[in-house]
N, C-alpha and C. Protein backbone atom coordinates (compact mmCIF):
# COMPACT_ATOMS: atom_id res chain seq x y z
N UNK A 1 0.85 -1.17 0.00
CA UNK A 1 0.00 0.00 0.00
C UNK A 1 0.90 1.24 0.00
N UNK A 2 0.31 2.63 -0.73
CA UNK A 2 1.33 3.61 -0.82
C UNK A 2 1.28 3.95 0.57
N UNK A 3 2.40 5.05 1.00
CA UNK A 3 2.00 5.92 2.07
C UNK A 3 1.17 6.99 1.76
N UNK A 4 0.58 7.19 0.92
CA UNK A 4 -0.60 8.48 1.06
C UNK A 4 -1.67 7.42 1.63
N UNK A 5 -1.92 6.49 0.77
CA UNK A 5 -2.62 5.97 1.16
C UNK A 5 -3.54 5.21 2.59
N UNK A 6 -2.07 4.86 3.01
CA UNK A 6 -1.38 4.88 4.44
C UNK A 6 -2.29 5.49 5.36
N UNK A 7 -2.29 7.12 5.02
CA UNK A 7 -2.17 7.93 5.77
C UNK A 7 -3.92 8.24 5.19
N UNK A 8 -4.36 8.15 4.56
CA UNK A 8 -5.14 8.32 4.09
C UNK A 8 -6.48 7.51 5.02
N UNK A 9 -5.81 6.34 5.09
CA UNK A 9 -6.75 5.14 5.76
C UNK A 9 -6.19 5.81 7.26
N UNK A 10 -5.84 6.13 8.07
CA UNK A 10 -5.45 6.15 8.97
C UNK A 10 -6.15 7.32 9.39
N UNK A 11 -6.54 8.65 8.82
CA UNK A 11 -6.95 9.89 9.03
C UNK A 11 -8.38 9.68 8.66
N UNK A 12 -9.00 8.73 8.10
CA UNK A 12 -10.40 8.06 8.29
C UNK A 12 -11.11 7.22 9.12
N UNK A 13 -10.28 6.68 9.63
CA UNK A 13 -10.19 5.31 10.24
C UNK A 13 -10.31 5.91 11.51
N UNK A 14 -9.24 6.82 12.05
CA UNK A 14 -8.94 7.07 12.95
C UNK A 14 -8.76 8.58 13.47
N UNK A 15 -10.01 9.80 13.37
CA UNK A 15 -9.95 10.55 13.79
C UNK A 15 -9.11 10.94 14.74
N UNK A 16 -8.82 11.97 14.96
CA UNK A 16 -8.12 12.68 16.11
C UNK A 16 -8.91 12.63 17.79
N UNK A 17 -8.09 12.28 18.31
CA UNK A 17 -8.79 12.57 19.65
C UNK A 17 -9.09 13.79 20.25
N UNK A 18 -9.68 14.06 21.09
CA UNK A 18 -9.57 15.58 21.39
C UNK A 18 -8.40 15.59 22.42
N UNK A 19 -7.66 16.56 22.51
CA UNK A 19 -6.48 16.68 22.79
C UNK A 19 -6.47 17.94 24.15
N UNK A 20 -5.89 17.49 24.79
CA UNK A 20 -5.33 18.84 25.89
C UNK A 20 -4.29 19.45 25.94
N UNK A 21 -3.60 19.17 25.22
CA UNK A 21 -2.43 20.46 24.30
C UNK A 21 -2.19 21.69 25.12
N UNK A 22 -1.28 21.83 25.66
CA UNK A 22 -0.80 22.83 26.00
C UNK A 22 0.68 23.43 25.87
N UNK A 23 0.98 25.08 25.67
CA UNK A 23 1.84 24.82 25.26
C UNK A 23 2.71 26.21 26.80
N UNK A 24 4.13 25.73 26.70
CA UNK A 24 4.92 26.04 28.03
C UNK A 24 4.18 27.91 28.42
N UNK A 25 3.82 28.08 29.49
CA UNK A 25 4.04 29.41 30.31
C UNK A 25 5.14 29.48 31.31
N UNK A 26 5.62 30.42 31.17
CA UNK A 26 6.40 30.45 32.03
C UNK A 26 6.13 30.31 33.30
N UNK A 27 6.92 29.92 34.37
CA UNK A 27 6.46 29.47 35.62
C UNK A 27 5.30 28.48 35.40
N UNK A 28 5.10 27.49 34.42
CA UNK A 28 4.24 26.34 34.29
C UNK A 28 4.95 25.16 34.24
N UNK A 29 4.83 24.46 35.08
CA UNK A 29 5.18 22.67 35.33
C UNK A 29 4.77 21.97 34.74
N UNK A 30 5.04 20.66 33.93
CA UNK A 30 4.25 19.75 33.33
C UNK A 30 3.68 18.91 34.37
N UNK A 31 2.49 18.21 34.05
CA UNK A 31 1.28 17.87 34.70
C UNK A 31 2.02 16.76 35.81
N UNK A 32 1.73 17.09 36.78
CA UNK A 32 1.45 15.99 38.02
C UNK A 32 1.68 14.36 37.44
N UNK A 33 2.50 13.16 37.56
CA UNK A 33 2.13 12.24 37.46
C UNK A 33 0.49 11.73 37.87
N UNK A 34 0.24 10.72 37.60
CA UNK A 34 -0.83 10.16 38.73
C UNK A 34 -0.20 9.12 40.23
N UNK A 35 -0.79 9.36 41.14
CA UNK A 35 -0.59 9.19 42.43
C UNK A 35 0.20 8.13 42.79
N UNK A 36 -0.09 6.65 42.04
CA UNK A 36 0.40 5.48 42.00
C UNK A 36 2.09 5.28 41.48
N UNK A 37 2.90 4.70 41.80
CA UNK A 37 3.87 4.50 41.30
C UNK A 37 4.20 4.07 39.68
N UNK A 38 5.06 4.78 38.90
CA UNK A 38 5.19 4.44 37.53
C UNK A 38 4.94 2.65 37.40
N UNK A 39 4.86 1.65 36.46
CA UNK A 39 4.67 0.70 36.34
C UNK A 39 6.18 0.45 35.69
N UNK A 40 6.18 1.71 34.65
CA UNK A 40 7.78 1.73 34.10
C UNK A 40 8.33 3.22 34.19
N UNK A 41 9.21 2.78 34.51
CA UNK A 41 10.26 4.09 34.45
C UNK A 41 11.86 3.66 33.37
N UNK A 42 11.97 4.22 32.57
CA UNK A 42 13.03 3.88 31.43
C UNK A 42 13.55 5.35 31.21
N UNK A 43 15.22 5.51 31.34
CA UNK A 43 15.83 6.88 30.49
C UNK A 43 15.68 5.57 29.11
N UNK A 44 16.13 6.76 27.86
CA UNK A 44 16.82 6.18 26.80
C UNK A 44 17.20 7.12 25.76
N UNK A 45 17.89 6.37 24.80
CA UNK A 45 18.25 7.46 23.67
C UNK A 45 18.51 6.51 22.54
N UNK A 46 19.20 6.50 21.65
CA UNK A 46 19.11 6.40 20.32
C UNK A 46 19.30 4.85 20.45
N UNK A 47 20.01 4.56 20.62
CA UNK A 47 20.82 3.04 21.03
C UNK A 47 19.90 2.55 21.71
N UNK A 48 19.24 2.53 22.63
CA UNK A 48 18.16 1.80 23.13
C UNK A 48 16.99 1.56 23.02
N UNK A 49 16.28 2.66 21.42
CA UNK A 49 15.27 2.63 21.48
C UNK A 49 14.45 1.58 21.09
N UNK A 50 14.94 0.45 20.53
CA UNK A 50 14.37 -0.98 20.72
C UNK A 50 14.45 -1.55 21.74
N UNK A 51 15.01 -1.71 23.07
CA UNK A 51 14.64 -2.32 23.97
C UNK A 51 13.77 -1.90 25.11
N UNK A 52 13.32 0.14 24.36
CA UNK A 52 12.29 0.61 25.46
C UNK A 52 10.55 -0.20 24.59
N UNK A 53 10.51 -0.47 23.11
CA UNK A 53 9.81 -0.99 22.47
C UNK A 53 9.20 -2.34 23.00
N UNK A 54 10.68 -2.92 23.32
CA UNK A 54 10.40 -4.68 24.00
C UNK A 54 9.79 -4.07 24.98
N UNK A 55 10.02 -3.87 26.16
CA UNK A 55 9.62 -3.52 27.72
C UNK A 55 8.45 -3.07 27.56
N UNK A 56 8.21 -1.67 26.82
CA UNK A 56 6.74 -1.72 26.57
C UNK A 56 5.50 -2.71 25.88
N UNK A 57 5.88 -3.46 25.12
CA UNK A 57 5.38 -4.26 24.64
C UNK A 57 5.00 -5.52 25.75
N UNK A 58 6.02 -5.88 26.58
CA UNK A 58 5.46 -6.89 27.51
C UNK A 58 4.89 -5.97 28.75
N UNK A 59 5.21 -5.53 29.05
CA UNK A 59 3.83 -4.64 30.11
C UNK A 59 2.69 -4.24 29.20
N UNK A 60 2.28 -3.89 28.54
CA UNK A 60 1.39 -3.77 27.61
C UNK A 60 1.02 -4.30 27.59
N UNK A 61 1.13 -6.32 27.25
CA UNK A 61 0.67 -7.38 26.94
C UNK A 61 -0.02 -7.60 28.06
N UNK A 62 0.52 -7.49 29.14
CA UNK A 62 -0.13 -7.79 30.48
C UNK A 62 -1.50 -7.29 30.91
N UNK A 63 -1.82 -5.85 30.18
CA UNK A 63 -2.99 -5.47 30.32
C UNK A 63 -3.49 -5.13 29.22
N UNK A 64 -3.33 -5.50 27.76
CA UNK A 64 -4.50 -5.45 26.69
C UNK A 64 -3.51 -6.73 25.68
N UNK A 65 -4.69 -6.59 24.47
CA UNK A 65 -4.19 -7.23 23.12
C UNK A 65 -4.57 -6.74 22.33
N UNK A 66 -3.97 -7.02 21.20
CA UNK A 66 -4.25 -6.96 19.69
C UNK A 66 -3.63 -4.89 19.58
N UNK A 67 -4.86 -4.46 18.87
CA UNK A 67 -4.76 -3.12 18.58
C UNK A 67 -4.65 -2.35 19.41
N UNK A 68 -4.73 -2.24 20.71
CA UNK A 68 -4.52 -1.22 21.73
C UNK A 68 -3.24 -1.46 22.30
N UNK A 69 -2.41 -2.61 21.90
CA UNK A 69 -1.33 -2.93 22.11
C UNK A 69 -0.46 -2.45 21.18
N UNK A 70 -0.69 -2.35 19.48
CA UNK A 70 -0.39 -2.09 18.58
C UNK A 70 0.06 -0.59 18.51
N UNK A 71 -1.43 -0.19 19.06
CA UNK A 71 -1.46 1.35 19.09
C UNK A 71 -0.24 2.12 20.32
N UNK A 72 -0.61 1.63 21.05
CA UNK A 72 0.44 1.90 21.94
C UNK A 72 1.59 2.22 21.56
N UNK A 73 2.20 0.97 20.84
CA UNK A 73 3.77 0.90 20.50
C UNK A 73 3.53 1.51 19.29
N UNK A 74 3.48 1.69 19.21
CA UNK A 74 3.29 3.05 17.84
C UNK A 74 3.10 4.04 18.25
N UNK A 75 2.41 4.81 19.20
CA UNK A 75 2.95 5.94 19.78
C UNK A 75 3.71 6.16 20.94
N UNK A 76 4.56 5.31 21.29
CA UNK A 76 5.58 5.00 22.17
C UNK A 76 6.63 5.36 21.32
N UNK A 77 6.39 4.45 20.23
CA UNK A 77 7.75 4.83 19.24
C UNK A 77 8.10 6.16 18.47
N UNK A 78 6.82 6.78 18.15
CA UNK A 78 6.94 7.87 17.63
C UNK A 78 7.21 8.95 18.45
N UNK A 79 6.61 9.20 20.14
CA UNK A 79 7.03 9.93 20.66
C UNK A 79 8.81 9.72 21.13
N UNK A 80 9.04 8.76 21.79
CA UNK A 80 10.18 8.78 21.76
C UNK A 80 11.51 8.68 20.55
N UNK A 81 10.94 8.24 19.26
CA UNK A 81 11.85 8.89 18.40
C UNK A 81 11.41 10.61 18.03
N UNK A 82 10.97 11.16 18.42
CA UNK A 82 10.63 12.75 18.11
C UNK A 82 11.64 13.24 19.57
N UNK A 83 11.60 12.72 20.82
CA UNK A 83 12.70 13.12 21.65
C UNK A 83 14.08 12.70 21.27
N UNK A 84 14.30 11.80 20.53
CA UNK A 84 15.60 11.58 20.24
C UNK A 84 16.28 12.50 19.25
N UNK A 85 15.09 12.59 17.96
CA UNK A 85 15.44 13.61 16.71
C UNK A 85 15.61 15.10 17.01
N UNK A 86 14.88 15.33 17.84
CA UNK A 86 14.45 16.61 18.23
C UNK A 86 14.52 17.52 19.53
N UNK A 87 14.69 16.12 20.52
CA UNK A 87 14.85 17.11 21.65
C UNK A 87 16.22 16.87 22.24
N UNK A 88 17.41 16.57 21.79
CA UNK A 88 18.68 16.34 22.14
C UNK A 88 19.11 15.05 22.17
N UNK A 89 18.62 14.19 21.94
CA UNK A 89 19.09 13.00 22.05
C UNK A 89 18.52 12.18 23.33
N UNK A 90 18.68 11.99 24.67
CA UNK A 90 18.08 10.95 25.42
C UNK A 90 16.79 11.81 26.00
N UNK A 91 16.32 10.72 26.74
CA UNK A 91 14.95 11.13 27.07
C UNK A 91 14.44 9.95 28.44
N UNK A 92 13.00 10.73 28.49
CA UNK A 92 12.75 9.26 29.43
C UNK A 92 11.40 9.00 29.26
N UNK A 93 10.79 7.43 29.78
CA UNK A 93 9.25 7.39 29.31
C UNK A 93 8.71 6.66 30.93
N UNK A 94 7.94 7.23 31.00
CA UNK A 94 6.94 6.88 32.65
C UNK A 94 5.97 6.22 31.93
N UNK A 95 5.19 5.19 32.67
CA UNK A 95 4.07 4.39 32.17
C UNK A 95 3.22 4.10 33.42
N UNK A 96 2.08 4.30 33.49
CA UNK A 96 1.13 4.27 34.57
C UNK A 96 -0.28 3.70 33.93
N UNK A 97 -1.08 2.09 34.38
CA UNK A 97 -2.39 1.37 34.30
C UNK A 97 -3.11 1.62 34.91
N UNK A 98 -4.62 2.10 34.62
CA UNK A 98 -5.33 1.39 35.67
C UNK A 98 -6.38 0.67 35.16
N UNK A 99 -7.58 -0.08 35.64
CA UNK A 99 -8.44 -1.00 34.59
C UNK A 99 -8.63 -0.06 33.27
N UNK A 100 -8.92 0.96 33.08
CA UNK A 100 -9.37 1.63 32.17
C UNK A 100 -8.41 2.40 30.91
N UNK A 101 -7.26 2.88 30.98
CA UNK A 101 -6.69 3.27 30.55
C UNK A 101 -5.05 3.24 30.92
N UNK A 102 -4.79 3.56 30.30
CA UNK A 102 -2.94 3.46 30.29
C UNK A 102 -2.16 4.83 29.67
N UNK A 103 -1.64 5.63 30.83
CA UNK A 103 -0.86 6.79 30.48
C UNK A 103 0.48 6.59 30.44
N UNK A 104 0.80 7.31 29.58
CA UNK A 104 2.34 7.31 29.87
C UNK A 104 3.06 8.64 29.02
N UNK A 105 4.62 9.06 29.58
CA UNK A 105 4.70 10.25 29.34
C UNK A 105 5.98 10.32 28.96
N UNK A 106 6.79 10.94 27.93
CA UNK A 106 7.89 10.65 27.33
C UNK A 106 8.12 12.69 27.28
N UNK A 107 9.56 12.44 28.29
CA UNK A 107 9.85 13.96 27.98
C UNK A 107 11.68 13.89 27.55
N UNK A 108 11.74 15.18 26.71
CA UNK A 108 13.19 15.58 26.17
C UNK A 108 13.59 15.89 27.09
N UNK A 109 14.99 16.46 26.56
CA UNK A 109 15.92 17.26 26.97
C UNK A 109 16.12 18.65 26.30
N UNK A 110 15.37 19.11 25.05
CA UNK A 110 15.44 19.73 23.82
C UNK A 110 14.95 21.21 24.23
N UNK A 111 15.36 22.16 22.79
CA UNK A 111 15.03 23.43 23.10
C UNK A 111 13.69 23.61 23.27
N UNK A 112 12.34 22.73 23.35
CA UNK A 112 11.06 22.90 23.04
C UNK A 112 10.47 22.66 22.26
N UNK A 113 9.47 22.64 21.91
CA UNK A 113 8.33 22.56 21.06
C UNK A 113 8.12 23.83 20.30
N UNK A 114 8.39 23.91 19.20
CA UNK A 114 7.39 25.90 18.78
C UNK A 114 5.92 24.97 18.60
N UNK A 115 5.19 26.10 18.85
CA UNK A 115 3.67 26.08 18.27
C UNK A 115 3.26 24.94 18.82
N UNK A 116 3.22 24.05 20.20
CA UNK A 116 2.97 22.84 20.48
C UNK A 116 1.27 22.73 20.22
N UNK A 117 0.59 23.59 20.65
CA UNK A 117 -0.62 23.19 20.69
C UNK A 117 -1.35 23.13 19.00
N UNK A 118 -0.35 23.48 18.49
CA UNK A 118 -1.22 22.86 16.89
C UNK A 118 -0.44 21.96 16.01
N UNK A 119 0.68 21.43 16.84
CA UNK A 119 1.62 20.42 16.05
C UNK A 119 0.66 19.00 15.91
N UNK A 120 1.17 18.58 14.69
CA UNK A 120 -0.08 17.23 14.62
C UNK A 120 -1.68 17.39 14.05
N UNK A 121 -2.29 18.73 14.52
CA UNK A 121 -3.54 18.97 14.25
C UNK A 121 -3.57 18.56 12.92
N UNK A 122 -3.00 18.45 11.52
CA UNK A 122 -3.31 18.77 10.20
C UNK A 122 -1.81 17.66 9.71
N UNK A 123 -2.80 17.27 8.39
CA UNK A 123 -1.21 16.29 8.19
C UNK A 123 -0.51 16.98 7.53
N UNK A 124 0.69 17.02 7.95
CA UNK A 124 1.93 17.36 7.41
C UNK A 124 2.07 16.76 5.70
N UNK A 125 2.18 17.73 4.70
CA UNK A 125 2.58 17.78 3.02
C UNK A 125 3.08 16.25 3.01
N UNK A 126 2.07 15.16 2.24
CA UNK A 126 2.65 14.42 1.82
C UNK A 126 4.64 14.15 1.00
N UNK A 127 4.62 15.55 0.58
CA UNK A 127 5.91 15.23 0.15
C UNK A 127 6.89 15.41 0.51
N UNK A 128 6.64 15.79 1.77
CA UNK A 128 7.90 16.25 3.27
C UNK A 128 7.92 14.88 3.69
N UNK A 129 9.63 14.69 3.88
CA UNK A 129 9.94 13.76 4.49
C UNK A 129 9.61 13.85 5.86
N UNK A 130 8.47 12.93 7.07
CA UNK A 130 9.43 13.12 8.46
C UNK A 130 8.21 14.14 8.59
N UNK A 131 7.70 14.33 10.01
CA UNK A 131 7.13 15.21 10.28
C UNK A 131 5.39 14.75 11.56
N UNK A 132 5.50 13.70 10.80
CA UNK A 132 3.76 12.89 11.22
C UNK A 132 3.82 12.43 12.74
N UNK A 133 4.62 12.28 13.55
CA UNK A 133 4.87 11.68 14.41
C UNK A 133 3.95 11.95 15.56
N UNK A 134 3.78 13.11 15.77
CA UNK A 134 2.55 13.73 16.23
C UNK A 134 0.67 14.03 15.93
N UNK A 135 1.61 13.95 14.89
CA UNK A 135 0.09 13.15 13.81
C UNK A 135 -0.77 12.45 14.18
N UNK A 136 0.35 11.23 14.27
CA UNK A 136 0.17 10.12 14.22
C UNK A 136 -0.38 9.27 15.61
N UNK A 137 0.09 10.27 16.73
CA UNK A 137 -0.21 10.22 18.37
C UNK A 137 -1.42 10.35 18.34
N UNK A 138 -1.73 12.01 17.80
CA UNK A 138 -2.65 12.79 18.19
C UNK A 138 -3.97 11.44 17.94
N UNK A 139 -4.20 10.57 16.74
CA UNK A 139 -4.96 10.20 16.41
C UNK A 139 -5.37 8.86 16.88
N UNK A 140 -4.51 8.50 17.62
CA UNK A 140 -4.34 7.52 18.44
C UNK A 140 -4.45 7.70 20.20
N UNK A 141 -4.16 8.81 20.80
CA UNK A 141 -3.87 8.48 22.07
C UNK A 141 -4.25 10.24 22.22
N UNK A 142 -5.27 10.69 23.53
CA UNK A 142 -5.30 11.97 23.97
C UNK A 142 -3.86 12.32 24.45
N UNK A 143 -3.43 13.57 23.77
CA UNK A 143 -2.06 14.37 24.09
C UNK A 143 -2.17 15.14 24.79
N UNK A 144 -1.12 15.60 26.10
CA UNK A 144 -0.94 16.86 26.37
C UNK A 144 0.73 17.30 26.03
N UNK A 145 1.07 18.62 25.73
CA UNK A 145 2.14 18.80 25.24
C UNK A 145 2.60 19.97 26.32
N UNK A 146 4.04 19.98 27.23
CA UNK A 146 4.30 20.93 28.05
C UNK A 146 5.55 20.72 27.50
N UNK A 147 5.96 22.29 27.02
CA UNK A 147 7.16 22.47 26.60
C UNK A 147 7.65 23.66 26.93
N UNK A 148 9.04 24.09 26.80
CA UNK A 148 9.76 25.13 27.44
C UNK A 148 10.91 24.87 26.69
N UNK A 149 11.58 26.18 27.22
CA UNK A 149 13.31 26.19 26.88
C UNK A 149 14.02 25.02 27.12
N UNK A 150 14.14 24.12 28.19
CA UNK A 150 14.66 22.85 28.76
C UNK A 150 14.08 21.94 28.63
N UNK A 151 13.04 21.61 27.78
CA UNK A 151 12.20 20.23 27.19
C UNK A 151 10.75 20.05 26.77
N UNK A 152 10.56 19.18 26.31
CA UNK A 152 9.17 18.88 26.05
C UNK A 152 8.65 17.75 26.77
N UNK A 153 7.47 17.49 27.85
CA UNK A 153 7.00 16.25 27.98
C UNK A 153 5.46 16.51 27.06
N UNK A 154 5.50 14.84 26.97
CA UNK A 154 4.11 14.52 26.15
C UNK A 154 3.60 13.45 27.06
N UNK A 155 2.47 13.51 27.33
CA UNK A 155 1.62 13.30 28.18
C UNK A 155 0.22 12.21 27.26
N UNK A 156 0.65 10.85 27.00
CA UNK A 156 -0.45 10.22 26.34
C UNK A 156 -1.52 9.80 27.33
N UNK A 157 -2.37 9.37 26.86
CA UNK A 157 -3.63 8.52 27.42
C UNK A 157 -4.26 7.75 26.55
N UNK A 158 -4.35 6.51 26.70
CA UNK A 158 -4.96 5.51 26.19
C UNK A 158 -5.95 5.04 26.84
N UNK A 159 -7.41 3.93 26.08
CA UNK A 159 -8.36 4.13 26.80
C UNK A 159 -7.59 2.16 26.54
N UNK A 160 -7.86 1.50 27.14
CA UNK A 160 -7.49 -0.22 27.45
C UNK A 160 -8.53 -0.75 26.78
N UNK A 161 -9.84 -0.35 27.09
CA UNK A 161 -10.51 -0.98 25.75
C UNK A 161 -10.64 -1.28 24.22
């Protein structure tokens, strides 16, 4: 199948979620974990980013299958390769279950985000290399985006069903 096509089925298929997007104020913190202890806690960077893939994938397994598992690691991967490309190189990803949903939060080291709260909204020019990664979240998993001079975290939510 082409990639327009790809993308085509994917932006039908799979509307955008509504999103809580926000983008850095000064003197603004990124959001509170939730209360419970991470399930995972992983740094990583370029060299490791297949074995944060494995790890997520078997905690994952533990609490869903098929496509919400799929989905997951697909925006696991895309956010944390967008911290690797983009926000300096290593990074880290928190992962938190509960029956209902599965958050987890992948922040840089990088100069920021420009324009966070409309990155992803609209697909990026088929003929640009590189770019969808957020896209590609947004349409999959509710985002929040807190970014600043000293990093970006992204803030997913998945529903387990």
């Amino acid at each position: 199948m082409a990639t327009d096509d790809v993308l085509s089925s994917a932006q039908m298929s799979r509307p955008a979620r509504r999103s809580n997007s926000s983008a850095y104020a000064p003197g603004r913190r990124p959001a509170t974990p939730p209360p419970e202890p991470a399930l995972l806690d992983l740094d990583f960077d370029k060299g490791g980013l297949a074995q944060v893939r494995a790890t997520v994938a078997a905690y994952a397994s533990t609490l869903a299958a098929g496509e919400v598992v799929d989905d997951l690691l697909l925006v696991v991967n895309e956010l944390c390769g967008n911290a690797i490309r983009h926000g300096g190189g290593p990074g880290r990803l928190l992962m938190w279950a509960n029956r209902h949903q599965l958050t987890f939060r992948v922040t840089d080291y990088g100069p920021g985000m420009p324009e966070a709260e409309v990155q992803g909204l609209e697909l990026p020019d088929l003929q640009t290399a590189g770019g969808r990664g957020i896209w590609i979240a947004r349409r999959l998993a509710d985002l929040r985006i807190d970014t600043g001079p000293f990093g970006t975290t992204v803030t997913a939510t998945m529903p387990l069903a």
